[in-house]
PDB file of N, CA and C in Angstrom:
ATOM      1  N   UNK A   1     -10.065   5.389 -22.362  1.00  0.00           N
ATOM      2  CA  UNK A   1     -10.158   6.350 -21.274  1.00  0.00           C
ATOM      3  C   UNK A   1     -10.779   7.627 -21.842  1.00  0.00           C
ATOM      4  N   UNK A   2     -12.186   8.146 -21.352  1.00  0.00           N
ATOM      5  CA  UNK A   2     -12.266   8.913 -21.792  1.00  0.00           C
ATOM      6  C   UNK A   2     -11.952  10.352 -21.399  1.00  0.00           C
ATOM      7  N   UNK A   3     -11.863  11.756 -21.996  1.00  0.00           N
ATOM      8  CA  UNK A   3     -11.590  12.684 -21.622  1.00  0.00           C
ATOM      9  C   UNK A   3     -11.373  13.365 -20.739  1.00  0.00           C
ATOM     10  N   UNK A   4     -12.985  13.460 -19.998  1.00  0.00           N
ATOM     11  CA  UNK A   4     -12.712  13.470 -18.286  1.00  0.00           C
ATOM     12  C   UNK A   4     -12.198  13.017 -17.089  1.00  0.00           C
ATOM     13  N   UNK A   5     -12.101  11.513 -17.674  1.00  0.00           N
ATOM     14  CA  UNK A   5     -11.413  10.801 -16.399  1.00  0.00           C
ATOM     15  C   UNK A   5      -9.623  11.564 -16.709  1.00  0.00           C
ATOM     16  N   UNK A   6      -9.356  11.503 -18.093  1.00  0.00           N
ATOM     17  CA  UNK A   6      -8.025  11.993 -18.202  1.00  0.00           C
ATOM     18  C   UNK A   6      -7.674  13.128 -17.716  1.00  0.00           C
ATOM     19  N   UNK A   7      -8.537  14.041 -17.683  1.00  0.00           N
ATOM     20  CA  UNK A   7      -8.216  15.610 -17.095  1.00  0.00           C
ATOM     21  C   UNK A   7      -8.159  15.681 -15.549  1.00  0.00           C
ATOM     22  N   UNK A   8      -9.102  14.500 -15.267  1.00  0.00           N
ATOM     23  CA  UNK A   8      -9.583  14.611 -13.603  1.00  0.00           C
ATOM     24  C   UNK A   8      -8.161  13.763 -13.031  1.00  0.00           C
ATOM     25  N   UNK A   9      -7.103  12.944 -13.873  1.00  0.00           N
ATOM     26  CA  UNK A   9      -6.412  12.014 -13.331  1.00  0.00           C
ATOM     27  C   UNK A   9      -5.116  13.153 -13.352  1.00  0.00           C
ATOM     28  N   UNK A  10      -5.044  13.608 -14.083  1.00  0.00           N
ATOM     29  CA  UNK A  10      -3.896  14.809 -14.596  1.00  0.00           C
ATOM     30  C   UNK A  10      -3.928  15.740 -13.279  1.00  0.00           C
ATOM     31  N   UNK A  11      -5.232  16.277 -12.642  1.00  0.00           N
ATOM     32  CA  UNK A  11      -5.132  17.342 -12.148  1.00  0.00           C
ATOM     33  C   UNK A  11      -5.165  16.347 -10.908  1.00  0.00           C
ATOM     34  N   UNK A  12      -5.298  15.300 -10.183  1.00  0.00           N
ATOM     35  CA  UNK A  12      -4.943  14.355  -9.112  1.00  0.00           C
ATOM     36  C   UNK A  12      -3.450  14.673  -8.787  1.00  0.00           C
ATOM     37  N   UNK A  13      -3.069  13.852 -10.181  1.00  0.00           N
ATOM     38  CA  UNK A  13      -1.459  14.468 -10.079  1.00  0.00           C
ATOM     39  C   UNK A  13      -0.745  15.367  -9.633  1.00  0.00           C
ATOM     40  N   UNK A  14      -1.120  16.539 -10.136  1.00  0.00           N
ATOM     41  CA  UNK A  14      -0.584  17.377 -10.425  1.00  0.00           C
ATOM     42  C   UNK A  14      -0.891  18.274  -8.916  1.00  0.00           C
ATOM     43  N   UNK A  15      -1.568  17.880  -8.202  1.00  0.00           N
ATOM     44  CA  UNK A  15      -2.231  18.137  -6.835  1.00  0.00           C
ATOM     45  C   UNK A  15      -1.370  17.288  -5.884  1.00  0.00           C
ATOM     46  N   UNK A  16      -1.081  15.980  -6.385  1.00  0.00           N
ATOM     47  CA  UNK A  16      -0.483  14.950  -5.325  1.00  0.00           C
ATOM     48  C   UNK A  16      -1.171  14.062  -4.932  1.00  0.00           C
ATOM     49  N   UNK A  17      -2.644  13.960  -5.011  1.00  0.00           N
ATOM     50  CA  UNK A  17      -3.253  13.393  -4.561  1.00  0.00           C
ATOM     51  C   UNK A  17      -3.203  11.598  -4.921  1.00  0.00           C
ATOM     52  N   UNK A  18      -2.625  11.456  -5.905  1.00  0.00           N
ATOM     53  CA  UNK A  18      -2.083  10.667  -6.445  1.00  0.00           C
ATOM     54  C   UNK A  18      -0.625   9.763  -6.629  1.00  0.00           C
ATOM     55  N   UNK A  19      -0.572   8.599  -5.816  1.00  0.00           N
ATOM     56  CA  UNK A  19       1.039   8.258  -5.078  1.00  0.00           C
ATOM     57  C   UNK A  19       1.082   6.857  -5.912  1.00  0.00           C
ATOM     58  N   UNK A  20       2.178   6.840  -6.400  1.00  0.00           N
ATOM     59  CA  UNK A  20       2.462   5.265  -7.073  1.00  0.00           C
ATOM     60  C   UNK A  20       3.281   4.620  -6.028  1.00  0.00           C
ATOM     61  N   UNK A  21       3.052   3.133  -5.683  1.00  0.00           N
ATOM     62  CA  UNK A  21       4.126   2.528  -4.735  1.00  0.00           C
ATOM     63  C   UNK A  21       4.399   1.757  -5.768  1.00  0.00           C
ATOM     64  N   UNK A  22       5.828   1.525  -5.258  1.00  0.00           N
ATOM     65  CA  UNK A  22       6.628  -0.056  -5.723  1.00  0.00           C
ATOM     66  C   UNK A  22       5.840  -1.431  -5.263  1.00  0.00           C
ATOM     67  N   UNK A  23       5.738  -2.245  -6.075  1.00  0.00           N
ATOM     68  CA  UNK A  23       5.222  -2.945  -5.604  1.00  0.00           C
ATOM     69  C   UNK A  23       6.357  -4.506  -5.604  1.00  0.00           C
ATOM     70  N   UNK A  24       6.114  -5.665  -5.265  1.00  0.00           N
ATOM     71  CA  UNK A  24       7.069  -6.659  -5.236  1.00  0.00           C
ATOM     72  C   UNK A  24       7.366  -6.954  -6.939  1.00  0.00           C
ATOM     73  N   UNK A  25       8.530  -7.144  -7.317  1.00  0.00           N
ATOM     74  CA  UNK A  25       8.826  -7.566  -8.821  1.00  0.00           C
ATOM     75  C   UNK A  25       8.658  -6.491  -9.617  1.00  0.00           C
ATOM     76  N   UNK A  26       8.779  -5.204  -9.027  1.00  0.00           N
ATOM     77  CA  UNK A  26       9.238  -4.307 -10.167  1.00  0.00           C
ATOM     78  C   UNK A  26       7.912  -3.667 -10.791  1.00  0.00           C
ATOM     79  N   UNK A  27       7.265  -4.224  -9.810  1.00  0.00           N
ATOM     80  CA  UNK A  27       5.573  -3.539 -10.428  1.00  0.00           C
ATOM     81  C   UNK A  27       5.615  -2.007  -9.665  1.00  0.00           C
ATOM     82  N   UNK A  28       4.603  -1.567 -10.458  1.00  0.00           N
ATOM     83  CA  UNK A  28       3.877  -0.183  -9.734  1.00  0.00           C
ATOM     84  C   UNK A  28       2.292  -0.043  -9.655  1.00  0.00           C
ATOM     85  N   UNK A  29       1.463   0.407  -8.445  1.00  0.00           N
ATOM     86  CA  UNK A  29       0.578   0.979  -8.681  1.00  0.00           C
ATOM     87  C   UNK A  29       0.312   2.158  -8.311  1.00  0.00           C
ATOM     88  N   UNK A  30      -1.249   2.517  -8.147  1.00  0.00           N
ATOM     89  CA  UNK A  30      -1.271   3.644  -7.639  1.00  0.00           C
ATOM     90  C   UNK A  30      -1.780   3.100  -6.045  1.00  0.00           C
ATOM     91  N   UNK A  31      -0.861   3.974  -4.959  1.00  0.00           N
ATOM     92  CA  UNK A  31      -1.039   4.047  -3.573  1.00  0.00           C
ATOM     93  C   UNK A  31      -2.521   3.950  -2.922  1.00  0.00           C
ATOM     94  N   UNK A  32      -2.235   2.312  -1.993  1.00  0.00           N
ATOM     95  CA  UNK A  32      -4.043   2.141  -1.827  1.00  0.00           C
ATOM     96  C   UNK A  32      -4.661   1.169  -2.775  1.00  0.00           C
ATOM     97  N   UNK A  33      -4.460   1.060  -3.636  1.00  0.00           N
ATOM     98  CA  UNK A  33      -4.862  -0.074  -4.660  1.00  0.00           C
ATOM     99  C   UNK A  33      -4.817  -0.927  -3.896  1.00  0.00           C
ATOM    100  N   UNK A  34      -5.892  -2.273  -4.381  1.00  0.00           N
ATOM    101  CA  UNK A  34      -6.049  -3.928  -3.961  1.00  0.00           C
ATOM    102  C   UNK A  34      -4.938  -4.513  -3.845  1.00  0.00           C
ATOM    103  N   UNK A  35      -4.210  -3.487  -5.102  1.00  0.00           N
ATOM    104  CA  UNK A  35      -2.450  -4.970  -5.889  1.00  0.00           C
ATOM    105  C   UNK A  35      -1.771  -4.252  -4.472  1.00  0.00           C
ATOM    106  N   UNK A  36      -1.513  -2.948  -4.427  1.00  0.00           N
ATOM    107  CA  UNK A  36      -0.504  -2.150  -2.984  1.00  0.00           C
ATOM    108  C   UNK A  36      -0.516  -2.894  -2.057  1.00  0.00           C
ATOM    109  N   UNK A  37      -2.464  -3.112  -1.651  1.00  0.00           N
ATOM    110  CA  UNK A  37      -2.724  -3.907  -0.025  1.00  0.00           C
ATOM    111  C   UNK A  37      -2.048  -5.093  -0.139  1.00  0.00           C
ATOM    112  N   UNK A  38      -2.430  -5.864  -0.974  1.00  0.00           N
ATOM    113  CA  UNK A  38      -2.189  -7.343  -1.099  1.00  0.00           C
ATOM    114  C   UNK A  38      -0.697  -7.678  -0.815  1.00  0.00           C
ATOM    115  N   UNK A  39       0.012  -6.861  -1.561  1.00  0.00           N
ATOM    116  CA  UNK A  39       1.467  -6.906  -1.917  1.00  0.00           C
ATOM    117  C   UNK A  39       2.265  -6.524  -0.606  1.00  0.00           C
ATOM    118  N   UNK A  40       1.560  -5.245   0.271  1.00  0.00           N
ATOM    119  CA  UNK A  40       2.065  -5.376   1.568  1.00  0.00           C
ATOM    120  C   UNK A  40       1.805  -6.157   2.715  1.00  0.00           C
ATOM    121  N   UNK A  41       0.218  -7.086   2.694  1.00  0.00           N
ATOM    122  CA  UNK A  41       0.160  -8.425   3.267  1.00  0.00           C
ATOM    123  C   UNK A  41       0.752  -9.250   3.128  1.00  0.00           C
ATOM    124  N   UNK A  42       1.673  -9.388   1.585  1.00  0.00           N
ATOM    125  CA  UNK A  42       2.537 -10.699   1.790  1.00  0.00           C
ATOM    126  C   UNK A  42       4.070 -10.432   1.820  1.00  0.00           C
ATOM    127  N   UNK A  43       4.344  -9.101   1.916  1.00  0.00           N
ATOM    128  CA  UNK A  43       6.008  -8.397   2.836  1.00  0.00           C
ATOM    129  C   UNK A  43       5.620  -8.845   3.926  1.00  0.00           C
ATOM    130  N   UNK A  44       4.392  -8.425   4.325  1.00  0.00           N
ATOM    131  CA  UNK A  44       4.690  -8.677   6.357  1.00  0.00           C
ATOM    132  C   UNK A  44       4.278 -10.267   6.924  1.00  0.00           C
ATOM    133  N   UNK A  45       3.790 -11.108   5.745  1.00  0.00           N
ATOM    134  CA  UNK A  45       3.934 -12.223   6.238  1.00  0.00           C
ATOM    135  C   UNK A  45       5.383 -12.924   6.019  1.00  0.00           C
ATOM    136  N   UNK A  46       5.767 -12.189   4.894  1.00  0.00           N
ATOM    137  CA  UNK A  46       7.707 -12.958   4.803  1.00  0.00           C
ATOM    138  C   UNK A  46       8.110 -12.387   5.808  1.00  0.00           C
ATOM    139  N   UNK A  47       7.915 -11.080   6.335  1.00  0.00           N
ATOM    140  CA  UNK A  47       8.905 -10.588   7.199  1.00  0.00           C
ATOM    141  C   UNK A  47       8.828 -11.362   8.423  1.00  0.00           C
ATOM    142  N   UNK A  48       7.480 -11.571   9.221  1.00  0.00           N
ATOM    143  CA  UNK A  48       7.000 -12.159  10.064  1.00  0.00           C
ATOM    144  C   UNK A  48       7.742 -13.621  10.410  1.00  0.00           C
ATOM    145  N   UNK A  49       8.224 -14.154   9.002  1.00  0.00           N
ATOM    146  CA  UNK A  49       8.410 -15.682   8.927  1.00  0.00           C
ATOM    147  C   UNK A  49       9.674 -15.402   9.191  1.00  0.00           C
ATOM    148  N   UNK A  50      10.521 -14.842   8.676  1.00  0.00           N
ATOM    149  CA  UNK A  50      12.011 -14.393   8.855  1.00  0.00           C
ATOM    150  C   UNK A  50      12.147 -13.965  10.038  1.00  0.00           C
ATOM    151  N   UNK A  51      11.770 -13.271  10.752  1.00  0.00           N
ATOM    152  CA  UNK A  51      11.681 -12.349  12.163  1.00  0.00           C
ATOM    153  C   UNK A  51      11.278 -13.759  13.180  1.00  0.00           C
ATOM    154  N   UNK A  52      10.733 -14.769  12.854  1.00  0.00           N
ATOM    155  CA  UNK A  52      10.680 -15.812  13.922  1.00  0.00           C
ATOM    156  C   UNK A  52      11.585 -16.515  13.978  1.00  0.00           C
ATOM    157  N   UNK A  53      12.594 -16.726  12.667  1.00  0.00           N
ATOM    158  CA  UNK A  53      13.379 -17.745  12.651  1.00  0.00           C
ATOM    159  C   UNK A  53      14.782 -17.410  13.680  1.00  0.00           C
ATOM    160  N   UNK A  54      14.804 -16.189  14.203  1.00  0.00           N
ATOM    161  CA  UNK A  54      16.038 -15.789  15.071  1.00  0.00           C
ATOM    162  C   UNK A  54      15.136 -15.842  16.874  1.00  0.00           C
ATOM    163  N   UNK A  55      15.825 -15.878  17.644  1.00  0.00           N
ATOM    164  CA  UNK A  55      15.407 -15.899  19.100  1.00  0.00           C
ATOM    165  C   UNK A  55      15.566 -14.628  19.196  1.00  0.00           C
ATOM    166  N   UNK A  56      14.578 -14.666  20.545  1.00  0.00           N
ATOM    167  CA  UNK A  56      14.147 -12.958  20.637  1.00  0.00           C
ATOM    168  C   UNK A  56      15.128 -12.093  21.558  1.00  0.00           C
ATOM    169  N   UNK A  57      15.313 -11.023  21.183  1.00  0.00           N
ATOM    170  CA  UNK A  57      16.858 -10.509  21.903  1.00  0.00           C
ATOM    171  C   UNK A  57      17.621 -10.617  20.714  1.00  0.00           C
ATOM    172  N   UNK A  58      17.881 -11.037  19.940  1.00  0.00           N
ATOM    173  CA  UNK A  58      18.901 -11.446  18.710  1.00  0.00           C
ATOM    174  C   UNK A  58      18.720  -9.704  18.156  1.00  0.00           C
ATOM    175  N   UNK A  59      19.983  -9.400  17.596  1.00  0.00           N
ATOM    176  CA  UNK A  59      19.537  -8.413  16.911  1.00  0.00           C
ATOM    177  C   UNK A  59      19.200  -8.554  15.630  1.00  0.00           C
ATOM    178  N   UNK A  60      19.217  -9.876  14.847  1.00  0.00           N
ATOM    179  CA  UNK A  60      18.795  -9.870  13.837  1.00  0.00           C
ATOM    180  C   UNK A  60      17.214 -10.012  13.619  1.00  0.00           C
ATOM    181  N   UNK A  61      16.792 -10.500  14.908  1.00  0.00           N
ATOM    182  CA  UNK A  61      15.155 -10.338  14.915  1.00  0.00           C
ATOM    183  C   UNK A  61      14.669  -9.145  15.292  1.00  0.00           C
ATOM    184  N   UNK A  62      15.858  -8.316  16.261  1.00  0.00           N
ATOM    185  CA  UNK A  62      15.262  -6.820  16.384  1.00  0.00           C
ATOM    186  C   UNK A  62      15.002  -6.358  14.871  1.00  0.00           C
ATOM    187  N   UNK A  63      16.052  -6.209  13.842  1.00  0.00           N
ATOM    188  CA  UNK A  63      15.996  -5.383  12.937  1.00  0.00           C
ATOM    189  C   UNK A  63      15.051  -5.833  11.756  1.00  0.00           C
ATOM    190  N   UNK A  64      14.480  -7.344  12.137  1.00  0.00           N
ATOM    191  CA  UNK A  64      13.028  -7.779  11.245  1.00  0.00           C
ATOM    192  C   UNK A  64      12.100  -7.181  11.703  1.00  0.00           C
ATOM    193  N   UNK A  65      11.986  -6.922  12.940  1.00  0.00           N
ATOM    194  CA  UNK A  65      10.660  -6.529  13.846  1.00  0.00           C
ATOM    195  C   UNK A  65      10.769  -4.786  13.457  1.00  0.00           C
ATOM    196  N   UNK A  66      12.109  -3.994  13.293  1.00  0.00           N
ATOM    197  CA  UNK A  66      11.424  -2.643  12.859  1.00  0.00           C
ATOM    198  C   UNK A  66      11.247  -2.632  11.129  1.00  0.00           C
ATOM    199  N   UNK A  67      12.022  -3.210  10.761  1.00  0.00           N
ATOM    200  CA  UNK A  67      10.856  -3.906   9.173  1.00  0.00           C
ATOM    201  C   UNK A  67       9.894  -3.775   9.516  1.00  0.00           C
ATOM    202  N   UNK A  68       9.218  -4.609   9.883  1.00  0.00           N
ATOM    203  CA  UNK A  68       7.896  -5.145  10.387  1.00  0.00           C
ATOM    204  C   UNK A  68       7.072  -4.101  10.300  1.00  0.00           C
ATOM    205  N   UNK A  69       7.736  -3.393  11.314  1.00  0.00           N
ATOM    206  CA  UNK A  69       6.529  -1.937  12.082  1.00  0.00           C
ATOM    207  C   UNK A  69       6.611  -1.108  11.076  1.00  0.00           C
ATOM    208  N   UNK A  70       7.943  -0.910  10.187  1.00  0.00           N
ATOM    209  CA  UNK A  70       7.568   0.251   9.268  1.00  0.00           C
ATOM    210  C   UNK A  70       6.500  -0.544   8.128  1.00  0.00           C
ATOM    211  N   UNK A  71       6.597  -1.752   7.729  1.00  0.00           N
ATOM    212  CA  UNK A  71       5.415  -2.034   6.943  1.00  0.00           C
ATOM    213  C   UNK A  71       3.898  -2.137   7.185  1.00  0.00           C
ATOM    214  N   UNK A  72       4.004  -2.252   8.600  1.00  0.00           N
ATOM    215  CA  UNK A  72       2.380  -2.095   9.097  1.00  0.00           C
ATOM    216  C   UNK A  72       2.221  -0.637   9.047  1.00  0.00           C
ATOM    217  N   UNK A  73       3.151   0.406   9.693  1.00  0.00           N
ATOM    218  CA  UNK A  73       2.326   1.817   9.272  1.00  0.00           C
ATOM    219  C   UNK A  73       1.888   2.326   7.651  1.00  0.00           C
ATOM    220  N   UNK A  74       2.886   1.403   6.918  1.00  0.00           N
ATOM    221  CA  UNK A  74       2.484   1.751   5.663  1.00  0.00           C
ATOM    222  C   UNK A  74       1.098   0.708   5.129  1.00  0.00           C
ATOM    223  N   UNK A  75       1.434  -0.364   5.557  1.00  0.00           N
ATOM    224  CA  UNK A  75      -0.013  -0.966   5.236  1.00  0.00           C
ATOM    225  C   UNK A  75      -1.129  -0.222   6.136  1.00  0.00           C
ATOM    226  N   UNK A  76      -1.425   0.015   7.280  1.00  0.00           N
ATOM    227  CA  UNK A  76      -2.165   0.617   7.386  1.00  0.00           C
ATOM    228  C   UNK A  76      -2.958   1.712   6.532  1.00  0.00           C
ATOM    229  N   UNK A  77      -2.029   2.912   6.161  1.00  0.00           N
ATOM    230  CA  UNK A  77      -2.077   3.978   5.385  1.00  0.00           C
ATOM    231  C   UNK A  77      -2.716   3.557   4.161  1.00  0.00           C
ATOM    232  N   UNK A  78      -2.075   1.840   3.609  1.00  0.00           N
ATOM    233  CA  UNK A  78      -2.846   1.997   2.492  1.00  0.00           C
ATOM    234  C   UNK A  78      -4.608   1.475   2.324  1.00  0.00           C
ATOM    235  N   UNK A  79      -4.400   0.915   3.750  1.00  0.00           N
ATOM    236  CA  UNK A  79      -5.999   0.255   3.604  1.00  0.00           C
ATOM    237  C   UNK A  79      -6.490   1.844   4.228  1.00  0.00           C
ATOM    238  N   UNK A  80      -6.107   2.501   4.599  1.00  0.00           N
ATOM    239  CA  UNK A  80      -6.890   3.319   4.962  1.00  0.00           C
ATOM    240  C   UNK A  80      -7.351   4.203   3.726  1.00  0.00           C
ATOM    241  N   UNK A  81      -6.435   4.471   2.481  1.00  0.00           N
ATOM    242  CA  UNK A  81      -6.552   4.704   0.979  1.00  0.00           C
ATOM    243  C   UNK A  81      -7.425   3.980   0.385  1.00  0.00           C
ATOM    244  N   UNK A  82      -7.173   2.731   0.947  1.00  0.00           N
ATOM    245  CA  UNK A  82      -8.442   1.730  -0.254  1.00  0.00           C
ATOM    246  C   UNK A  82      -9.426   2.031   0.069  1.00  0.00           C
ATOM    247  N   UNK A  83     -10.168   2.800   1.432  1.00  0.00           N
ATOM    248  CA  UNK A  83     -11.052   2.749   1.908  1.00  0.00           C
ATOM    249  C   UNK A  83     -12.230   4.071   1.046  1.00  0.00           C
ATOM    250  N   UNK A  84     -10.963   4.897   1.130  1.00  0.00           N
ATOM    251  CA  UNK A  84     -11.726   6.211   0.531  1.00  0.00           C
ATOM    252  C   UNK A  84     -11.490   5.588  -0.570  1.00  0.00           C
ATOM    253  N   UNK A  85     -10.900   5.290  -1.396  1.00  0.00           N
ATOM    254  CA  UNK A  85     -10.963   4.466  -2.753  1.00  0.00           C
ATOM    255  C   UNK A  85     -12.505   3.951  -2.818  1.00  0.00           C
ATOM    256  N   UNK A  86     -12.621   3.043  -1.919  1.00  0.00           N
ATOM    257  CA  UNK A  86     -13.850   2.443  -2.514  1.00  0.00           C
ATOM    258  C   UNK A  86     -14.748   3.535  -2.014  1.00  0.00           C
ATOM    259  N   UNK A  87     -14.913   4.011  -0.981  1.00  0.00           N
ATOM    260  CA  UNK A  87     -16.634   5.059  -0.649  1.00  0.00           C
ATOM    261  C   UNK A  87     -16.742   6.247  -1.909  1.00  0.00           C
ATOM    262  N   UNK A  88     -15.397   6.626  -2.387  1.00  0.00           N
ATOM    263  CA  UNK A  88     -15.728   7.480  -3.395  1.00  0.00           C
ATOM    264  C   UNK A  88     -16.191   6.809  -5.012  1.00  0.00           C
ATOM    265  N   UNK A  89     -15.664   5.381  -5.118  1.00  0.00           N
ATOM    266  CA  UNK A  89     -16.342   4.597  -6.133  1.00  0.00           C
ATOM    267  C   UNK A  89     -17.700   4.597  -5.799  1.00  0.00           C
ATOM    268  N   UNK A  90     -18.095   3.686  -4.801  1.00  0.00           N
ATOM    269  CA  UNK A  90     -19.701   3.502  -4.293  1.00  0.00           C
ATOM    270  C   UNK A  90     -20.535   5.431  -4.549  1.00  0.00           C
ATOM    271  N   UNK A  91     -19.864   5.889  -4.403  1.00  0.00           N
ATOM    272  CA  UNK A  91     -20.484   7.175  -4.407  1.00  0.00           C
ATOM    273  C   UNK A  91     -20.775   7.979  -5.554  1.00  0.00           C
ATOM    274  N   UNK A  92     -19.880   7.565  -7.134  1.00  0.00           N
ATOM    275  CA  UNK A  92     -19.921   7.707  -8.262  1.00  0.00           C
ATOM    276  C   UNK A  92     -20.986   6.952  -8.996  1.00  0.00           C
ATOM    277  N   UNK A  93     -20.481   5.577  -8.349  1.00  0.00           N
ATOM    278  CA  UNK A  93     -21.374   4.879  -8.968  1.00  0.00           C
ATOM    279  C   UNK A  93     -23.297   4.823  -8.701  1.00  0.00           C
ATOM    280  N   UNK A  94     -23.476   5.480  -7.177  1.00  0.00           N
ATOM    281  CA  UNK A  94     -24.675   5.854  -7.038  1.00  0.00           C
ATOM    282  C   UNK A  94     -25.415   7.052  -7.535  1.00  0.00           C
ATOM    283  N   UNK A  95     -24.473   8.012  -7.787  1.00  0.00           N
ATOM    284  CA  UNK A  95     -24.931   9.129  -8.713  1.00  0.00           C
ATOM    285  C   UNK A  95     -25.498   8.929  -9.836  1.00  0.00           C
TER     286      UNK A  95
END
């Protein structure tokens, strides 16, 4: 890693701009990453699978289904991160 990227990652930090999520198994990345997206596509497909297995009205499928919704606003958020993730790569890398 060289110098600059280290100073430029420090002052990310140190700004906020920079969010680590939990990821499944105790992993971490940084918020928005491929591993983040991926990892919250396959919460909301377990959740999804679990949330069908009760009839609807059940409250145990209510309380999969607001699972559910809080993981889509957060997946959202993060593809919306990967996004500027990548236009600001493409944009480095065209410089």
């Amino acid at each position: 890693m060289t110098k600059e990227v280290l100073v430029e990652y420090v002052k990310l930090v140190l700004e906020g701009e920079v969010k680590q999520a939990h990821l499944s198994g105790g992993r971490t990345a940084d918020w928005g990453s491929d591993d983040h997206v991926a990892d919250l596509e396959s919460r909301c497909a377990d959740i999804v699978y679990w949330r069908d297995k009760y009839p609807r009205g059940s409250e145990k499928r209510g309380h999969y289904r607001n699972v559910y919704n809080q993981l889509k606003k957060e997946l959202q958020s993060a593809r919306k991160r990967n996004q500027i993730n990548e236009k600001q790569k493409t944009k480095k890398q065209g410089s």
